[in-house]
PDB file of N, CA and C in Angstrom:
ATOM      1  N   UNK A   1      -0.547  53.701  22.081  1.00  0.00           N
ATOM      2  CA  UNK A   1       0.485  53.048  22.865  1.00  0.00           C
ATOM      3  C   UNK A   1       0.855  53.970  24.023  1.00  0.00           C
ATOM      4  N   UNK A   2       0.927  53.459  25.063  1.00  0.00           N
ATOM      5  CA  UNK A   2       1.392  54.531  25.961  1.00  0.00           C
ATOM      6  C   UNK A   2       3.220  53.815  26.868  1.00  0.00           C
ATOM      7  N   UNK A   3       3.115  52.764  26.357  1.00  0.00           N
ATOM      8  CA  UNK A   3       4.637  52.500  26.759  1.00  0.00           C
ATOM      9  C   UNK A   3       4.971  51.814  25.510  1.00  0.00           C
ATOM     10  N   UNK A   4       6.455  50.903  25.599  1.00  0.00           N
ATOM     11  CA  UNK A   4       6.840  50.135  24.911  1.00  0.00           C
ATOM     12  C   UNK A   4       6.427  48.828  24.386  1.00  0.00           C
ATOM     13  N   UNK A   5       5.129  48.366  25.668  1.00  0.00           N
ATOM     14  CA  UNK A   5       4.991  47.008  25.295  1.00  0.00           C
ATOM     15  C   UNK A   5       2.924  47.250  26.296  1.00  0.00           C
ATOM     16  N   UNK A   6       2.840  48.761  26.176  1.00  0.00           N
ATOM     17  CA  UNK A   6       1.719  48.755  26.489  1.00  0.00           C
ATOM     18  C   UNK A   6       0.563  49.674  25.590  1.00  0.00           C
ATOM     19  N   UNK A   7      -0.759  49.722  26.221  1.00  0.00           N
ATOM     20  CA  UNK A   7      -1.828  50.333  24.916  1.00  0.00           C
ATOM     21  C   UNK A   7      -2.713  50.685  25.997  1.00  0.00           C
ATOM     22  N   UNK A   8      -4.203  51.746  25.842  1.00  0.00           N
ATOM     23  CA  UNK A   8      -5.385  51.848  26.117  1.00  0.00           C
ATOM     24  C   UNK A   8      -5.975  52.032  24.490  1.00  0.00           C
ATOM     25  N   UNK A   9      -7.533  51.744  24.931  1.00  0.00           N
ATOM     26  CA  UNK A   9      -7.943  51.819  24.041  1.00  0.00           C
ATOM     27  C   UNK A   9      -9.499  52.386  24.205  1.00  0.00           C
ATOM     28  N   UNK A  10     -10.564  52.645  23.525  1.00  0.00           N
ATOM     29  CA  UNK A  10     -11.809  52.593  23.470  1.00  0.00           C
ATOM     30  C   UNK A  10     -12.831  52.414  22.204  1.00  0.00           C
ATOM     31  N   UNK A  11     -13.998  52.416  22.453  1.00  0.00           N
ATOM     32  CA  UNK A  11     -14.389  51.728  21.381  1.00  0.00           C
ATOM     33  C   UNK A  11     -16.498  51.661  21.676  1.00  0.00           C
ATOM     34  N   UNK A  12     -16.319  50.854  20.673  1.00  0.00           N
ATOM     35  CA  UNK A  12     -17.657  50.419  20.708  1.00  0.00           C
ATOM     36  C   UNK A  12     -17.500  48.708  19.809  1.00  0.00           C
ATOM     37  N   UNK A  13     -18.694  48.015  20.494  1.00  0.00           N
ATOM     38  CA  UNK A  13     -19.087  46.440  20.149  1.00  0.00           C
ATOM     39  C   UNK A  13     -20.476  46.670  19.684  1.00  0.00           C
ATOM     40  N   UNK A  14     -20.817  46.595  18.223  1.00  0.00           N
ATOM     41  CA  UNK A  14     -22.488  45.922  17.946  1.00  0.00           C
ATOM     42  C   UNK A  14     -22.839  45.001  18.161  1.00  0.00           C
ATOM     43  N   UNK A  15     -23.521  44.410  18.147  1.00  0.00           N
ATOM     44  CA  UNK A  15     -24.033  42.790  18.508  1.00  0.00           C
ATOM     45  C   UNK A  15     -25.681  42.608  17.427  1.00  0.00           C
ATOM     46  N   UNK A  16     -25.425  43.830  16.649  1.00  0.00           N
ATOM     47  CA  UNK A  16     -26.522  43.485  15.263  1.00  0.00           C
ATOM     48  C   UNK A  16     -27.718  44.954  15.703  1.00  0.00           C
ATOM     49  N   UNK A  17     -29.004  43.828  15.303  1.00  0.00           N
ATOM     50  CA  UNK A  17     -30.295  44.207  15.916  1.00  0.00           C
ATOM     51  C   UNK A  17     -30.147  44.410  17.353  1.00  0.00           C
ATOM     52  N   UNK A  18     -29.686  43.395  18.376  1.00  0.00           N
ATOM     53  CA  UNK A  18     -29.517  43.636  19.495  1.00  0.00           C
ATOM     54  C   UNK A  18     -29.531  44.435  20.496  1.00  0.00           C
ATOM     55  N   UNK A  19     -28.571  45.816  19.990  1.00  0.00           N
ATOM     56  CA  UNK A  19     -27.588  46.977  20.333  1.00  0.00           C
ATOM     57  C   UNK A  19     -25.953  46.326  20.512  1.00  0.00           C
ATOM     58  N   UNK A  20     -25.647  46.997  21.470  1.00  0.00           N
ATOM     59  CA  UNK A  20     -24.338  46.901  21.272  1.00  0.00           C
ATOM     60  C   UNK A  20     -23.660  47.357  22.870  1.00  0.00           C
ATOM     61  N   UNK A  21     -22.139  47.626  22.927  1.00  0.00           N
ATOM     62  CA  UNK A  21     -22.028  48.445  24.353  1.00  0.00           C
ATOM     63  C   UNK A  21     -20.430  48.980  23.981  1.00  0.00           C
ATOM     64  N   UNK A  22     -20.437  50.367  24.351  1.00  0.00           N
ATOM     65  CA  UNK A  22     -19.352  51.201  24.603  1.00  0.00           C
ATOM     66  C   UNK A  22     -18.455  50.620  25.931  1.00  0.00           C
ATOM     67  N   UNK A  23     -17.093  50.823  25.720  1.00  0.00           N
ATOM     68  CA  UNK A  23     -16.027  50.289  26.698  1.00  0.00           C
ATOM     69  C   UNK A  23     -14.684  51.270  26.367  1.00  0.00           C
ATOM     70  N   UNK A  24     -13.994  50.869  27.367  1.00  0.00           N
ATOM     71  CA  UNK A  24     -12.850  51.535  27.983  1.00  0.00           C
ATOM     72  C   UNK A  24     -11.619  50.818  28.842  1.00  0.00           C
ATOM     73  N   UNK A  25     -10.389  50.897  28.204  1.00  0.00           N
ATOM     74  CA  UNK A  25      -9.532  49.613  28.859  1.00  0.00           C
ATOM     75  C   UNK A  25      -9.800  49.826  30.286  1.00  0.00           C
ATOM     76  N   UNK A  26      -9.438  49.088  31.398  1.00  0.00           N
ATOM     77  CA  UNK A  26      -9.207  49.216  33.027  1.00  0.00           C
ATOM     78  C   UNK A  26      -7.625  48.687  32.760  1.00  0.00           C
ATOM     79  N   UNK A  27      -7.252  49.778  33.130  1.00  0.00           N
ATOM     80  CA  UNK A  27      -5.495  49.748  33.303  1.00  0.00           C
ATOM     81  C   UNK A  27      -5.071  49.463  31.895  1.00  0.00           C
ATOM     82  N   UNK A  28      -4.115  49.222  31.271  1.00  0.00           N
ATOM     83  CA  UNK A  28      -3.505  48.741  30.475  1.00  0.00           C
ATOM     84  C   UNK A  28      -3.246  47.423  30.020  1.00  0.00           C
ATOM     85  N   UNK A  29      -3.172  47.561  28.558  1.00  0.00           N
ATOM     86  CA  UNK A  29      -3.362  46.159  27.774  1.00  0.00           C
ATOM     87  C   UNK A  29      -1.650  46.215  27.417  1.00  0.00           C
ATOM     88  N   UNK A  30      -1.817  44.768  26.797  1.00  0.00           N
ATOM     89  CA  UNK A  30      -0.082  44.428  26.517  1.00  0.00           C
ATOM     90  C   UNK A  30      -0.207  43.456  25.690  1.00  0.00           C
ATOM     91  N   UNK A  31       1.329  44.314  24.757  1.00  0.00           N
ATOM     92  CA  UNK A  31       1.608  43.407  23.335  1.00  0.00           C
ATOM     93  C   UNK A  31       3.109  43.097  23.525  1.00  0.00           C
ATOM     94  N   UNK A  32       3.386  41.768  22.710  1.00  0.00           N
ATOM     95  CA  UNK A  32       4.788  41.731  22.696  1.00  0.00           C
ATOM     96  C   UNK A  32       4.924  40.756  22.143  1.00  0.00           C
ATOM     97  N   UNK A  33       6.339  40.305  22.139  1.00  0.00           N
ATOM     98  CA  UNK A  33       6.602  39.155  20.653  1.00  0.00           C
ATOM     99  C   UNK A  33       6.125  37.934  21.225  1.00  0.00           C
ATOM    100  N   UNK A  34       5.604  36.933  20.478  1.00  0.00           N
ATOM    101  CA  UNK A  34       5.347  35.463  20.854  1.00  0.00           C
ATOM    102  C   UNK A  34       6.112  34.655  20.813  1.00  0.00           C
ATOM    103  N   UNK A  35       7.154  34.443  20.277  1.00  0.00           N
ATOM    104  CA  UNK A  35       8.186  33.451  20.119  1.00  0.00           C
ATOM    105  C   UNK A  35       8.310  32.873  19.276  1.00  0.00           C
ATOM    106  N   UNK A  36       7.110  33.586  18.184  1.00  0.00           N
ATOM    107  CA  UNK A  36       6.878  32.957  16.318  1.00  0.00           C
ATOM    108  C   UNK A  36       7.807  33.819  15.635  1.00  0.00           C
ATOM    109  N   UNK A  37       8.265  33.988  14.966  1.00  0.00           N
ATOM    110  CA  UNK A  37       8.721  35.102  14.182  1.00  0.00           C
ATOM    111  C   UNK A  37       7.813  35.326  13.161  1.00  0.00           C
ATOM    112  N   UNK A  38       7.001  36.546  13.454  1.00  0.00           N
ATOM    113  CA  UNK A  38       5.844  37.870  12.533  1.00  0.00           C
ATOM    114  C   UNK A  38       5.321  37.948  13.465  1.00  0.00           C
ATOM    115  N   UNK A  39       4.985  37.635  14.735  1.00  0.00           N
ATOM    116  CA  UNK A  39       3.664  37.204  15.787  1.00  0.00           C
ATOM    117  C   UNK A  39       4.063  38.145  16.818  1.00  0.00           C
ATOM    118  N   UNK A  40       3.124  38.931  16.952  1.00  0.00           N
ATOM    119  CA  UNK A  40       3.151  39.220  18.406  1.00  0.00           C
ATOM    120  C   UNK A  40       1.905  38.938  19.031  1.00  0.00           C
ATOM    121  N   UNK A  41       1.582  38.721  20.190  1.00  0.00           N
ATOM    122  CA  UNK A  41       0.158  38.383  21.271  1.00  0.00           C
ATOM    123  C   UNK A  41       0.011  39.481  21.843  1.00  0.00           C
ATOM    124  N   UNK A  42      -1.216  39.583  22.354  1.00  0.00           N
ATOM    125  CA  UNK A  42      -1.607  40.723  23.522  1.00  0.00           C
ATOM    126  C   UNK A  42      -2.415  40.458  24.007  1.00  0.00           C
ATOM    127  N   UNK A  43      -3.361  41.006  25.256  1.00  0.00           N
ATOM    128  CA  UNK A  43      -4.158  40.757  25.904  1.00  0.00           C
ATOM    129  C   UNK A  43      -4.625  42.464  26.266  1.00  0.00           C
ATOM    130  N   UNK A  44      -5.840  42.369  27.274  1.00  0.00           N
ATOM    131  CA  UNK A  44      -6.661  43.789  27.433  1.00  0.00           C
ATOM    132  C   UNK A  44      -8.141  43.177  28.592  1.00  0.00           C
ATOM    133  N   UNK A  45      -7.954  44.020  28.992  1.00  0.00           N
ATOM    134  CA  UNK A  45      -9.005  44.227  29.835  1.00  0.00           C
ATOM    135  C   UNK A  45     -10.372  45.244  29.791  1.00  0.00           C
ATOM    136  N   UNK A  46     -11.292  45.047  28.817  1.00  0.00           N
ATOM    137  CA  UNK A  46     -12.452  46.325  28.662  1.00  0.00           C
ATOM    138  C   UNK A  46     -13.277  46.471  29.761  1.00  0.00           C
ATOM    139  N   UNK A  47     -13.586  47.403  29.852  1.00  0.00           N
ATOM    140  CA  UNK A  47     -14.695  47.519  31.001  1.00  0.00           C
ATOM    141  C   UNK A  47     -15.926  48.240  30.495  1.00  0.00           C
ATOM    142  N   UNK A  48     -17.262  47.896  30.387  1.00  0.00           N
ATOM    143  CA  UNK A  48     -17.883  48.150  29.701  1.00  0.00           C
ATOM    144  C   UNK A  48     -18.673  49.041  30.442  1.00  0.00           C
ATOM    145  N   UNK A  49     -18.994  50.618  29.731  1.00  0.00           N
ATOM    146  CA  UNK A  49     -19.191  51.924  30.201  1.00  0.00           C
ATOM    147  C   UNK A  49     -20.761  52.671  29.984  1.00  0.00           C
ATOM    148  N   UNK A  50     -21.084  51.900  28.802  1.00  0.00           N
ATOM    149  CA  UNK A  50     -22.666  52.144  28.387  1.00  0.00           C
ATOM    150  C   UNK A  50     -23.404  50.828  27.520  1.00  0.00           C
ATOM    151  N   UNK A  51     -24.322  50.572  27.811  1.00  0.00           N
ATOM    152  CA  UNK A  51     -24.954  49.579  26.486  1.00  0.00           C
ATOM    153  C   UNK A  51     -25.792  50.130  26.001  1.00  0.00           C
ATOM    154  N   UNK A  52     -26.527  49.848  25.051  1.00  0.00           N
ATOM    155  CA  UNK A  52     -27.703  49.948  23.582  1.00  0.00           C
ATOM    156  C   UNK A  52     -28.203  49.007  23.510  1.00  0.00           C
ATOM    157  N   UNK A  53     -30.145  48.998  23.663  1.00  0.00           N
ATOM    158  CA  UNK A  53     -30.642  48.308  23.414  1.00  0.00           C
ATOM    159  C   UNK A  53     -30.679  47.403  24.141  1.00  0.00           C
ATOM    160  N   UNK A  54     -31.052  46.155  23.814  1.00  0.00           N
ATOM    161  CA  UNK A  54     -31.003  44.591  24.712  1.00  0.00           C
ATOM    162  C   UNK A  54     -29.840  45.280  25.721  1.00  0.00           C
ATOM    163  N   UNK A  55     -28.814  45.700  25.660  1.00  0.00           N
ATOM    164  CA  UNK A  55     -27.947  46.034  26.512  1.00  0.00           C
ATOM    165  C   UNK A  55     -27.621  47.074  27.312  1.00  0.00           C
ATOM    166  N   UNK A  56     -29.084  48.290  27.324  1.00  0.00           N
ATOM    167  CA  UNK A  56     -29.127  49.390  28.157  1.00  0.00           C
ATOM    168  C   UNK A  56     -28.688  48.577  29.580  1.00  0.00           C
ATOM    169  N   UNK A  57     -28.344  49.657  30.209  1.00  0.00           N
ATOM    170  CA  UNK A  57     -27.852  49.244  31.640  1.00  0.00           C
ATOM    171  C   UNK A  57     -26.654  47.996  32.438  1.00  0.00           C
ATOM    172  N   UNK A  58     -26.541  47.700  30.657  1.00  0.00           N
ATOM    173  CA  UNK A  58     -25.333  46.805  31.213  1.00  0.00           C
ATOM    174  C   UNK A  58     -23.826  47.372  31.966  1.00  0.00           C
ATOM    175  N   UNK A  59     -22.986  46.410  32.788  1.00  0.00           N
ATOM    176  CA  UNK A  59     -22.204  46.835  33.053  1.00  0.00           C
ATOM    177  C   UNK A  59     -21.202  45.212  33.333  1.00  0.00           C
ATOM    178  N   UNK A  60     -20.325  45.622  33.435  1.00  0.00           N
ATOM    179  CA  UNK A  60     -19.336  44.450  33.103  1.00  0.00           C
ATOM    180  C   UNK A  60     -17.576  44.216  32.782  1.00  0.00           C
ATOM    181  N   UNK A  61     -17.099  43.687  32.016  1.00  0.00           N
ATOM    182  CA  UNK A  61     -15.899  43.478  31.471  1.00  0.00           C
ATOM    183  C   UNK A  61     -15.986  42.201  30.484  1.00  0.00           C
ATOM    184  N   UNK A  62     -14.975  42.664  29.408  1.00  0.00           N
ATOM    185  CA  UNK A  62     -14.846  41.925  28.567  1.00  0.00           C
ATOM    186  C   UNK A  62     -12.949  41.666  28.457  1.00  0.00           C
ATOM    187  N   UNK A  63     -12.384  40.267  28.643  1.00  0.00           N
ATOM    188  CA  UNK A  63     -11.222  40.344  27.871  1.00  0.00           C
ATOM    189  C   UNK A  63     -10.684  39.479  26.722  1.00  0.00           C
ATOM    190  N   UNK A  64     -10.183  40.393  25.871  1.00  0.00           N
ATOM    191  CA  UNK A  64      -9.856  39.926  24.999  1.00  0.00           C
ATOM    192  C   UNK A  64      -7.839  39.417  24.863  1.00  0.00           C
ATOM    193  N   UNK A  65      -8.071  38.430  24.372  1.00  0.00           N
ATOM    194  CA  UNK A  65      -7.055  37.756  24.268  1.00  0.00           C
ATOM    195  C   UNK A  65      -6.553  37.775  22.297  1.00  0.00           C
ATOM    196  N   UNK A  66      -5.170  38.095  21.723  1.00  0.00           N
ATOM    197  CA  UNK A  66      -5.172  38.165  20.262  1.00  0.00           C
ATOM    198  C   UNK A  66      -3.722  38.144  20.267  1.00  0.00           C
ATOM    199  N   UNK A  67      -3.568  38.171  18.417  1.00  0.00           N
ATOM    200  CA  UNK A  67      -1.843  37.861  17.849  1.00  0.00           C
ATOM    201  C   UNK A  67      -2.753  39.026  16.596  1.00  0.00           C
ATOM    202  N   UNK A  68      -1.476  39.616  16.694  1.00  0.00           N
ATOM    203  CA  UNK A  68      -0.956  40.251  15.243  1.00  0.00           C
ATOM    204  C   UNK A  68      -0.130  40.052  14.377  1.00  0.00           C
ATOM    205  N   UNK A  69      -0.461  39.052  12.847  1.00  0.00           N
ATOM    206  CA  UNK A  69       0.600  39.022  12.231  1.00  0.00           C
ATOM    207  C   UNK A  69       1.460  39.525  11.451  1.00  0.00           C
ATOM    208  N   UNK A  70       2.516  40.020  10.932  1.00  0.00           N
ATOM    209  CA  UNK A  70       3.440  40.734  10.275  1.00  0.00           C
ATOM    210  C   UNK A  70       2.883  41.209   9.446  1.00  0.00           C
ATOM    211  N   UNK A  71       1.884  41.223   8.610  1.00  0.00           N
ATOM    212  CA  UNK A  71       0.964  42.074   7.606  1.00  0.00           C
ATOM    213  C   UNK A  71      -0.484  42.705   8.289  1.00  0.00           C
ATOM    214  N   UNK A  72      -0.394  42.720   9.504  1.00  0.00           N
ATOM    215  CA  UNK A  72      -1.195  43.042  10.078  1.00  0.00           C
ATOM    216  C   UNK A  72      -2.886  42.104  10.412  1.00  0.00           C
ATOM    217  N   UNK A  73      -2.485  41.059  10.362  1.00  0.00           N
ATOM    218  CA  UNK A  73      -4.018  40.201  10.524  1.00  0.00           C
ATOM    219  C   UNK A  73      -4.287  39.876  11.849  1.00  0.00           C
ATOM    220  N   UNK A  74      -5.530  39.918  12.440  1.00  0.00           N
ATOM    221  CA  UNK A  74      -5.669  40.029  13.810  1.00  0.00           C
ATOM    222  C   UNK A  74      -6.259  38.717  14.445  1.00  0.00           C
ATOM    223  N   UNK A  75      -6.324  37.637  15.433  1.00  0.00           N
ATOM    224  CA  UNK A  75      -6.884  36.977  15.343  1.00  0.00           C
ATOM    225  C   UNK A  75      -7.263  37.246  16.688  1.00  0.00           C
ATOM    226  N   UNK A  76      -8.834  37.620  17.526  1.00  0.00           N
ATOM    227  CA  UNK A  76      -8.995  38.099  18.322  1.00  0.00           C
ATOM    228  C   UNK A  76      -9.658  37.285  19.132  1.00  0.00           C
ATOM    229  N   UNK A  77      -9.851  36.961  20.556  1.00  0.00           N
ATOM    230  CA  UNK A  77     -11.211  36.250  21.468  1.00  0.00           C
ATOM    231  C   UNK A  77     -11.371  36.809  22.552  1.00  0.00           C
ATOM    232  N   UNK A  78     -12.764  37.282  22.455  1.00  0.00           N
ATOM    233  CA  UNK A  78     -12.950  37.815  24.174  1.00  0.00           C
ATOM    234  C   UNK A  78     -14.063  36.823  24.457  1.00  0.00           C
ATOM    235  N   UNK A  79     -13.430  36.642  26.112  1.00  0.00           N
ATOM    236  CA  UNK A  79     -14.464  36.721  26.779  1.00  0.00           C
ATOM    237  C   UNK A  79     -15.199  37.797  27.270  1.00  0.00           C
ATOM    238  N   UNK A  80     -16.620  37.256  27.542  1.00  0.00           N
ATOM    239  CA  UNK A  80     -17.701  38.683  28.224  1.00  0.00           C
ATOM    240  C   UNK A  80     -18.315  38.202  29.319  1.00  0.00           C
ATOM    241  N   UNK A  81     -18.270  39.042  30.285  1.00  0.00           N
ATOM    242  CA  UNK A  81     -19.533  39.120  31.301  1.00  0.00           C
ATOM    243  C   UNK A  81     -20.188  40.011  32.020  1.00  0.00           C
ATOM    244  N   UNK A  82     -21.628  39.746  31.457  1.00  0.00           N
ATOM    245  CA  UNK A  82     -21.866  41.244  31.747  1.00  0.00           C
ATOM    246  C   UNK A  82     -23.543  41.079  32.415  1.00  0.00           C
ATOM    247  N   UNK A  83     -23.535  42.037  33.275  1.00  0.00           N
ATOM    248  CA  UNK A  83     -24.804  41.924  34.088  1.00  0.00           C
ATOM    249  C   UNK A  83     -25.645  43.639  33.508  1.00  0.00           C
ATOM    250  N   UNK A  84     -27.085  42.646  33.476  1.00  0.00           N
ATOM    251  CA  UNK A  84     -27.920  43.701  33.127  1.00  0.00           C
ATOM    252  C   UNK A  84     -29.195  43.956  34.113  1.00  0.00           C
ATOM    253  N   UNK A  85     -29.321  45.340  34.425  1.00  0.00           N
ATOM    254  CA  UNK A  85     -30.242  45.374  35.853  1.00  0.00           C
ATOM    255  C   UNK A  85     -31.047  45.710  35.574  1.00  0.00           C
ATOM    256  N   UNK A  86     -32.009  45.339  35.701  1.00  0.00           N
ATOM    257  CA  UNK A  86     -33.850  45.112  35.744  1.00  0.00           C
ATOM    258  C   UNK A  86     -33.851  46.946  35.292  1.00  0.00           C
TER     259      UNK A  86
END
């Protein structure tokens, strides 16, 4: 967390056999209450920093859109788009 209602993050995505691709927020992601009571939403912006495999040389962004519920269950969706160069 780096504020009250903000986050960075990093990581890695497999995608199986495939490979996979390393990322890194661009600016800051944000959580905060939804208007459910247990719920909070957030959103994020990845920017994708290395790929593996099928995905050497990719480069791109992914965002993900999610809720966290009061016991901690995540329900997550990103979109991706990502270009891979010859």
């Amino acid at each position: 967390m780096t504020g009250a209602a903000t986050f960075t993050e990093s990581g890695r995505i497999s995608y199986g056999k495939a490979g996979g691709v390393t990322f890194k927020t661009a600016g800051h992601g944000v959580l905060g209450a939804s208007g459910v009571d247990g719920l909070q939403w957030g959103a994020v912006i990845w920017e994708v920093t290395e790929g593996r495999g099928q995905f050497a040389r990719a480069t791109g962004l992914i965002t993900s859109n999610f809720t966290v519920g009061s016991k901690g269950e995540v329900v997550d969706n990103h979109y991706v788009r990502l270009f891979v160069r010859a």
